[in-house]
C-alpha atoms as a PDB file:
ATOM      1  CA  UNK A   1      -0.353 -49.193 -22.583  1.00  0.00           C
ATOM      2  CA  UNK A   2       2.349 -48.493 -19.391  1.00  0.00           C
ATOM      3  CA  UNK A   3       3.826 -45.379 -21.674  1.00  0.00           C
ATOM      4  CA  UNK A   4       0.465 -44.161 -22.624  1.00  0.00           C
ATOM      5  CA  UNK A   5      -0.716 -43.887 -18.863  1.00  0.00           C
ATOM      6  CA  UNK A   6       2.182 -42.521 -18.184  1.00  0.00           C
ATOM      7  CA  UNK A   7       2.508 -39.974 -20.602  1.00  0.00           C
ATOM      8  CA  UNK A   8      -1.425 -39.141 -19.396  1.00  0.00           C
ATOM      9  CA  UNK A   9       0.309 -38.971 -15.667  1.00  0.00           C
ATOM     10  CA  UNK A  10       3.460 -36.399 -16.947  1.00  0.00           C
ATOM     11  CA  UNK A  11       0.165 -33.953 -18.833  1.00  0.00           C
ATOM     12  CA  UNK A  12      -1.473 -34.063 -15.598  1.00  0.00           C
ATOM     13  CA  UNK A  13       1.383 -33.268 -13.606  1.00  0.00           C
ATOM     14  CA  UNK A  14       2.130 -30.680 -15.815  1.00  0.00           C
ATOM     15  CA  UNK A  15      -0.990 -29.319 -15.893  1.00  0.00           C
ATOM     16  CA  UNK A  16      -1.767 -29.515 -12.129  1.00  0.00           C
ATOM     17  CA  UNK A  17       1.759 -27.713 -11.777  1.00  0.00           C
ATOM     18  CA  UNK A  18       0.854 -24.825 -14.504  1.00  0.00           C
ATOM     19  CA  UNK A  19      -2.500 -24.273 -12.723  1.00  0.00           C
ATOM     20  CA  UNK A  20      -1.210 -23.721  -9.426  1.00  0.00           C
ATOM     21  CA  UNK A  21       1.785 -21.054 -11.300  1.00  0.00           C
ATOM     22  CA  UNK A  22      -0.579 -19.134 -12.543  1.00  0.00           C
ATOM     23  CA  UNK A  23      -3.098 -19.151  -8.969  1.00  0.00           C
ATOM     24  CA  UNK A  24       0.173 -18.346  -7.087  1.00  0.00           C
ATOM     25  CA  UNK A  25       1.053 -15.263  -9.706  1.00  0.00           C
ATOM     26  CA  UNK A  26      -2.835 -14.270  -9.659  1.00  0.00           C
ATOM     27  CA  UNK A  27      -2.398 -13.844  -5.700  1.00  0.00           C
ATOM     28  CA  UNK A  28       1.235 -12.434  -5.652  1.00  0.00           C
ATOM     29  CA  UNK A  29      -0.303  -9.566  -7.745  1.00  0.00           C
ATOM     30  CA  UNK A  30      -3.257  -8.773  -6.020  1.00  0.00           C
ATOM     31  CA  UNK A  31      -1.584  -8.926  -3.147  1.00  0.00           C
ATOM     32  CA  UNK A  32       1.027  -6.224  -3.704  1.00  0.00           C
ATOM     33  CA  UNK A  33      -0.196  -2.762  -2.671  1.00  0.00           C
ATOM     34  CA  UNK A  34      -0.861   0.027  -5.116  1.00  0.00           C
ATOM     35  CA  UNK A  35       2.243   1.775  -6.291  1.00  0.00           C
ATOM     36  CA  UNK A  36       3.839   3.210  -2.896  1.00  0.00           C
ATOM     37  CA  UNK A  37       7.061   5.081  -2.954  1.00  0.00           C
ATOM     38  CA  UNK A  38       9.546   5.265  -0.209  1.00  0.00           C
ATOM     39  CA  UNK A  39      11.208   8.631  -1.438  1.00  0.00           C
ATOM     40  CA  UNK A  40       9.075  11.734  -0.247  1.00  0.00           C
ATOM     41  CA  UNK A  41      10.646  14.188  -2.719  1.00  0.00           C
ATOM     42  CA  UNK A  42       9.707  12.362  -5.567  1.00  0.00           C
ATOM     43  CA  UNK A  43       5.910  11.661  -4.253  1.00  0.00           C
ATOM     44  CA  UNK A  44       5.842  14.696  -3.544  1.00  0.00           C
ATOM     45  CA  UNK A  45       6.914  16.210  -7.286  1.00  0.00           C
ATOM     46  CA  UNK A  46       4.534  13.422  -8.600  1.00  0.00           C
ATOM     47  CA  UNK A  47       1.578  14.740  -6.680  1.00  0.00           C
ATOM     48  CA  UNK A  48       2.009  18.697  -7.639  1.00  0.00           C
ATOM     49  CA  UNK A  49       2.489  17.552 -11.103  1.00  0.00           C
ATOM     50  CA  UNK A  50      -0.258  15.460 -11.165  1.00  0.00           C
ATOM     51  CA  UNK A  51      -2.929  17.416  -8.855  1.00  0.00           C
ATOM     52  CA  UNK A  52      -3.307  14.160  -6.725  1.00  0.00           C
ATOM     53  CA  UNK A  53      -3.306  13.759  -2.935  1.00  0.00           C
ATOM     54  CA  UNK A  54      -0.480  12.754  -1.095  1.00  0.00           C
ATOM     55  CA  UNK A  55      -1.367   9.515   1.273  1.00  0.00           C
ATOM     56  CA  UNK A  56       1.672   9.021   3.654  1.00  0.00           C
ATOM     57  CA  UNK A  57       1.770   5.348   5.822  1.00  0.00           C
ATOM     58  CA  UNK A  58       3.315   6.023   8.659  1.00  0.00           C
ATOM     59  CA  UNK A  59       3.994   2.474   9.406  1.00  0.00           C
ATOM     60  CA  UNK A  60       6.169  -0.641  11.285  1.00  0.00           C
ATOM     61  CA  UNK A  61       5.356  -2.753   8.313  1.00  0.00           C
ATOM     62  CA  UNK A  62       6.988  -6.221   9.778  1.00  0.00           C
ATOM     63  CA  UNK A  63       6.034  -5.828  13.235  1.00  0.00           C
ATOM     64  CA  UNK A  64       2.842  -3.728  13.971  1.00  0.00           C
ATOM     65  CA  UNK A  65      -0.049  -5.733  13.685  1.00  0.00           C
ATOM     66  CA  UNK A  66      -2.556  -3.267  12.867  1.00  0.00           C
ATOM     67  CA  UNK A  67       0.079  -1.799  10.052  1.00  0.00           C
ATOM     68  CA  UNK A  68       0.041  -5.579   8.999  1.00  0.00           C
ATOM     69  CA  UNK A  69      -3.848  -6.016   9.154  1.00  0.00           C
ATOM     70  CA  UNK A  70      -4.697  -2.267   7.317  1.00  0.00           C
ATOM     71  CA  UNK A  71      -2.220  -3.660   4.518  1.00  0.00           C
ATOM     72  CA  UNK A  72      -3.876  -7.095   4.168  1.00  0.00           C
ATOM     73  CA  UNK A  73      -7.415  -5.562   4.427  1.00  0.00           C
ATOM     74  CA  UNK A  74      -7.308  -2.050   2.583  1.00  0.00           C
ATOM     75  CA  UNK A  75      -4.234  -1.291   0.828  1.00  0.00           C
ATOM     76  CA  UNK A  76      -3.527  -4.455  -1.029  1.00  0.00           C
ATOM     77  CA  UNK A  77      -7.424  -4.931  -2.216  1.00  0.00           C
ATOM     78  CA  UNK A  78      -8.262  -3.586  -5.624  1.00  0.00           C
ATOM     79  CA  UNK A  79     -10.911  -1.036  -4.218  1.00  0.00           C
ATOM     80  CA  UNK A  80      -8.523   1.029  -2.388  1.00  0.00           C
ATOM     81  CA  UNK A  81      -5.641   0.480  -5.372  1.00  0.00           C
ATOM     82  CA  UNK A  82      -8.534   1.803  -7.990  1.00  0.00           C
ATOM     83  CA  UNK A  83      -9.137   4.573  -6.150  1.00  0.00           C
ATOM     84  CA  UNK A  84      -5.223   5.633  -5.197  1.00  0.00           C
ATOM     85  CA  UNK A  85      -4.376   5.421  -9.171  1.00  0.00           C
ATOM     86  CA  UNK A  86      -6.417   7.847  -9.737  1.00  0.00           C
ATOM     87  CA  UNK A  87      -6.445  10.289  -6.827  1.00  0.00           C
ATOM     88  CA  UNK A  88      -3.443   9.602  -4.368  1.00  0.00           C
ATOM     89  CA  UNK A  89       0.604   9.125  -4.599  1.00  0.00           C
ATOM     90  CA  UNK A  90       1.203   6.835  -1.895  1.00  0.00           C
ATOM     91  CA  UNK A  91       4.341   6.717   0.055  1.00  0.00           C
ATOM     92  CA  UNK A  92       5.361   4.214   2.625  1.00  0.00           C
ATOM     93  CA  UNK A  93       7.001   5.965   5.610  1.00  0.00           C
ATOM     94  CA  UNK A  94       8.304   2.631   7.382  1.00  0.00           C
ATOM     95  CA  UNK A  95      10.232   1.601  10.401  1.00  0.00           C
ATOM     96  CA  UNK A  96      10.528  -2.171  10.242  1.00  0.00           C
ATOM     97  CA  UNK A  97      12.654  -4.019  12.706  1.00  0.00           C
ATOM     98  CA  UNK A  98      14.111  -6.556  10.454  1.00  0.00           C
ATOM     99  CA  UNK A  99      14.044  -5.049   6.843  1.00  0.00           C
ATOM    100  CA  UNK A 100      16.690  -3.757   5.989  1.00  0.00           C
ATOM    101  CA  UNK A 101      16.809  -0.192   4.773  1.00  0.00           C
ATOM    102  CA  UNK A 102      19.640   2.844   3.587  1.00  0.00           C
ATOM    103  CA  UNK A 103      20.492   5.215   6.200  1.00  0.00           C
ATOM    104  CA  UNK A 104      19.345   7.672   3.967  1.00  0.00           C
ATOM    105  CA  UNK A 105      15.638   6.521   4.002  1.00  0.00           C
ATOM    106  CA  UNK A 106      15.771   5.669   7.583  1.00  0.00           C
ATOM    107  CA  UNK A 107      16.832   9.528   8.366  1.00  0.00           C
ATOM    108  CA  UNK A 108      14.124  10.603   5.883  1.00  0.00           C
ATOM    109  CA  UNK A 109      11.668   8.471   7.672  1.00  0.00           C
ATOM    110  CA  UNK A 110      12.817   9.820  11.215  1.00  0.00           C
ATOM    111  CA  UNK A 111      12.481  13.449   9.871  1.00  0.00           C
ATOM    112  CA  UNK A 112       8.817  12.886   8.429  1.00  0.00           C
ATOM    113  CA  UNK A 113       7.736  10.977  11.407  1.00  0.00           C
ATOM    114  CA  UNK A 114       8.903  14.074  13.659  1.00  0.00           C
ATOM    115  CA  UNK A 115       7.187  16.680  11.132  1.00  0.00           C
ATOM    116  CA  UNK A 116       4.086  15.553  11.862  1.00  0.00           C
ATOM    117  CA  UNK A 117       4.403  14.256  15.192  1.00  0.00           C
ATOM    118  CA  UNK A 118       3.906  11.121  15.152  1.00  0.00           C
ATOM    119  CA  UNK A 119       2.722   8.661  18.181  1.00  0.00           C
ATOM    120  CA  UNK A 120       1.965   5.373  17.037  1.00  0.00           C
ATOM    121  CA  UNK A 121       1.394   3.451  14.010  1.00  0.00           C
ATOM    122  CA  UNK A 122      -0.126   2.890  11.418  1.00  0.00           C
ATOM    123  CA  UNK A 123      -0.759   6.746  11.238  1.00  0.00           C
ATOM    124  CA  UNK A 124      -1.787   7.901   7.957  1.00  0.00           C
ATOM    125  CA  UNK A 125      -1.860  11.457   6.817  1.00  0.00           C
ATOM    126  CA  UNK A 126      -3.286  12.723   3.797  1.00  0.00           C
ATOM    127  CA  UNK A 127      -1.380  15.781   2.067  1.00  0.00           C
ATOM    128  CA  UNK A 128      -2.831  18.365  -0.700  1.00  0.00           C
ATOM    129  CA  UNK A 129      -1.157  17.908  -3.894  1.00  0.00           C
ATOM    130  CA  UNK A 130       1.001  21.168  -2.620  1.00  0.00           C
ATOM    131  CA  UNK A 131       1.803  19.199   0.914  1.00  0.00           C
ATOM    132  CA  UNK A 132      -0.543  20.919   2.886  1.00  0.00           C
ATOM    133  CA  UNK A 133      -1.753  18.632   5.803  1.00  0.00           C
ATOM    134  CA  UNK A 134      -5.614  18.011   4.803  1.00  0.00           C
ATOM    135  CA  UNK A 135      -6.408  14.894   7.464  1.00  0.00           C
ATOM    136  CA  UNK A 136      -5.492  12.018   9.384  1.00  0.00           C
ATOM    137  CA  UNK A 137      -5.972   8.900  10.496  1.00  0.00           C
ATOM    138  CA  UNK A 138      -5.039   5.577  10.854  1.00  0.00           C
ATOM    139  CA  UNK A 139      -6.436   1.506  11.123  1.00  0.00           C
ATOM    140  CA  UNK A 140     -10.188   1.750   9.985  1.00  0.00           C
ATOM    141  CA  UNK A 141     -12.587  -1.449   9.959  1.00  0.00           C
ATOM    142  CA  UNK A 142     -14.731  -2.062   6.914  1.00  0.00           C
ATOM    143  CA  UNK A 143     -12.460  -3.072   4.559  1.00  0.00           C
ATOM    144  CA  UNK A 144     -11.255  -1.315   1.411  1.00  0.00           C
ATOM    145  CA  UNK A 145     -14.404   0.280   0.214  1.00  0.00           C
ATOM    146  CA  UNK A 146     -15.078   1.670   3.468  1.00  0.00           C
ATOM    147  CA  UNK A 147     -11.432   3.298   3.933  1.00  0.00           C
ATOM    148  CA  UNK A 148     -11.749   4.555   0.517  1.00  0.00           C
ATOM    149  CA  UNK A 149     -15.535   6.286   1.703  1.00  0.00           C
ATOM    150  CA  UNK A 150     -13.262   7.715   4.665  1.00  0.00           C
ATOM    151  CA  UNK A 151     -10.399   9.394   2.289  1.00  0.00           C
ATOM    152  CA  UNK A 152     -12.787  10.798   0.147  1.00  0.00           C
ATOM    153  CA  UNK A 153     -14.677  12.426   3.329  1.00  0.00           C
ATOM    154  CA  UNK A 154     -11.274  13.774   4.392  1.00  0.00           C
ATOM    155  CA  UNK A 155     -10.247  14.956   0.958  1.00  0.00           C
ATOM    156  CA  UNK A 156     -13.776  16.406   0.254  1.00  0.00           C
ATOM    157  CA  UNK A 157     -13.901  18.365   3.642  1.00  0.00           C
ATOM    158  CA  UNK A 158     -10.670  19.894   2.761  1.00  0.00           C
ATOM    159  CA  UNK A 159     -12.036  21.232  -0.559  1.00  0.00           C
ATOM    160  CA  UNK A 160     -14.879  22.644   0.947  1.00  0.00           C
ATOM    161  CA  UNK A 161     -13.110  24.523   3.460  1.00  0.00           C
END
């Protein structure tokens, strides 16, 4: 009767343990942002070829709390990846203070961030599939749904013009 309880205690362990695996995988890839690339050349082929928008992110990813907060609440949440599959190549222009990163991405970051000028972060700047500037912006409360209301205003504006 000892073995048989606990054999029934090892099952439950184990299936207690394979649970929580699968939760912690469940949240690891929700929470992961839509596809972002780091090299601007190659977001920027991507988006001519594919008529999509460029989104760039100006951002201090591991320091900024508002870069921290519009990733948590917008960029990681399915509404905003949904809509970025289909109409944006997003790039990550990043200046962390304790990731490491090549020289050659911090230099392409530096040259991007003085391009368009940019003040403070998160900045966000939306680019025509040709790399025209078309809007910008930045933190935005409402969640995902609501930034995703705000792109398309930006992105429809443009076309009308």
């Amino acid at each position: 009767m000892n073995k048989r309880l606990k054999g029934k205690g090892i099952m439950k362990k184990y299936y207690v343990t394979s649970i929580l695996v699968v939760i912690v995988m469940l949240y690891c890839s929700r929470s992961e942002a839509a596809n972002w690339e780091t090299d601007f050349e190659k977001a920027s082929a991507t988006a001519n070829a594919s008529d999509k928008y460029i989104l760039l992110d100006f951002s201090g990813s591991d320091w900024c709390g508002w870069c921290i907060r519009l990733e948590k609440e917008v960029f990681s949440q399915d509404a905003f990846k949904d809509f970025a599959e289909e109409h944006l190549v997003c790039v990550l222009v990043d200046f962390p203070r304790a990731k490491e990163q090549t020289d050659e991405l911090k230099l392409q970051n530096l040259e991007l961030a003085r391009k368009y000028d940019i003040k403070g972060y998160p900045t966000v700047i939306v680019l025509s599939p040709d790399g025209k500037p078309v809007g910008i912006t930045g933190y935005l409360q409402g969640g995902p749904w609501e930034y995703v209301r705000h792109l398309k205003k930006i992105i429809e504006d443009y076309k009308a013009k």
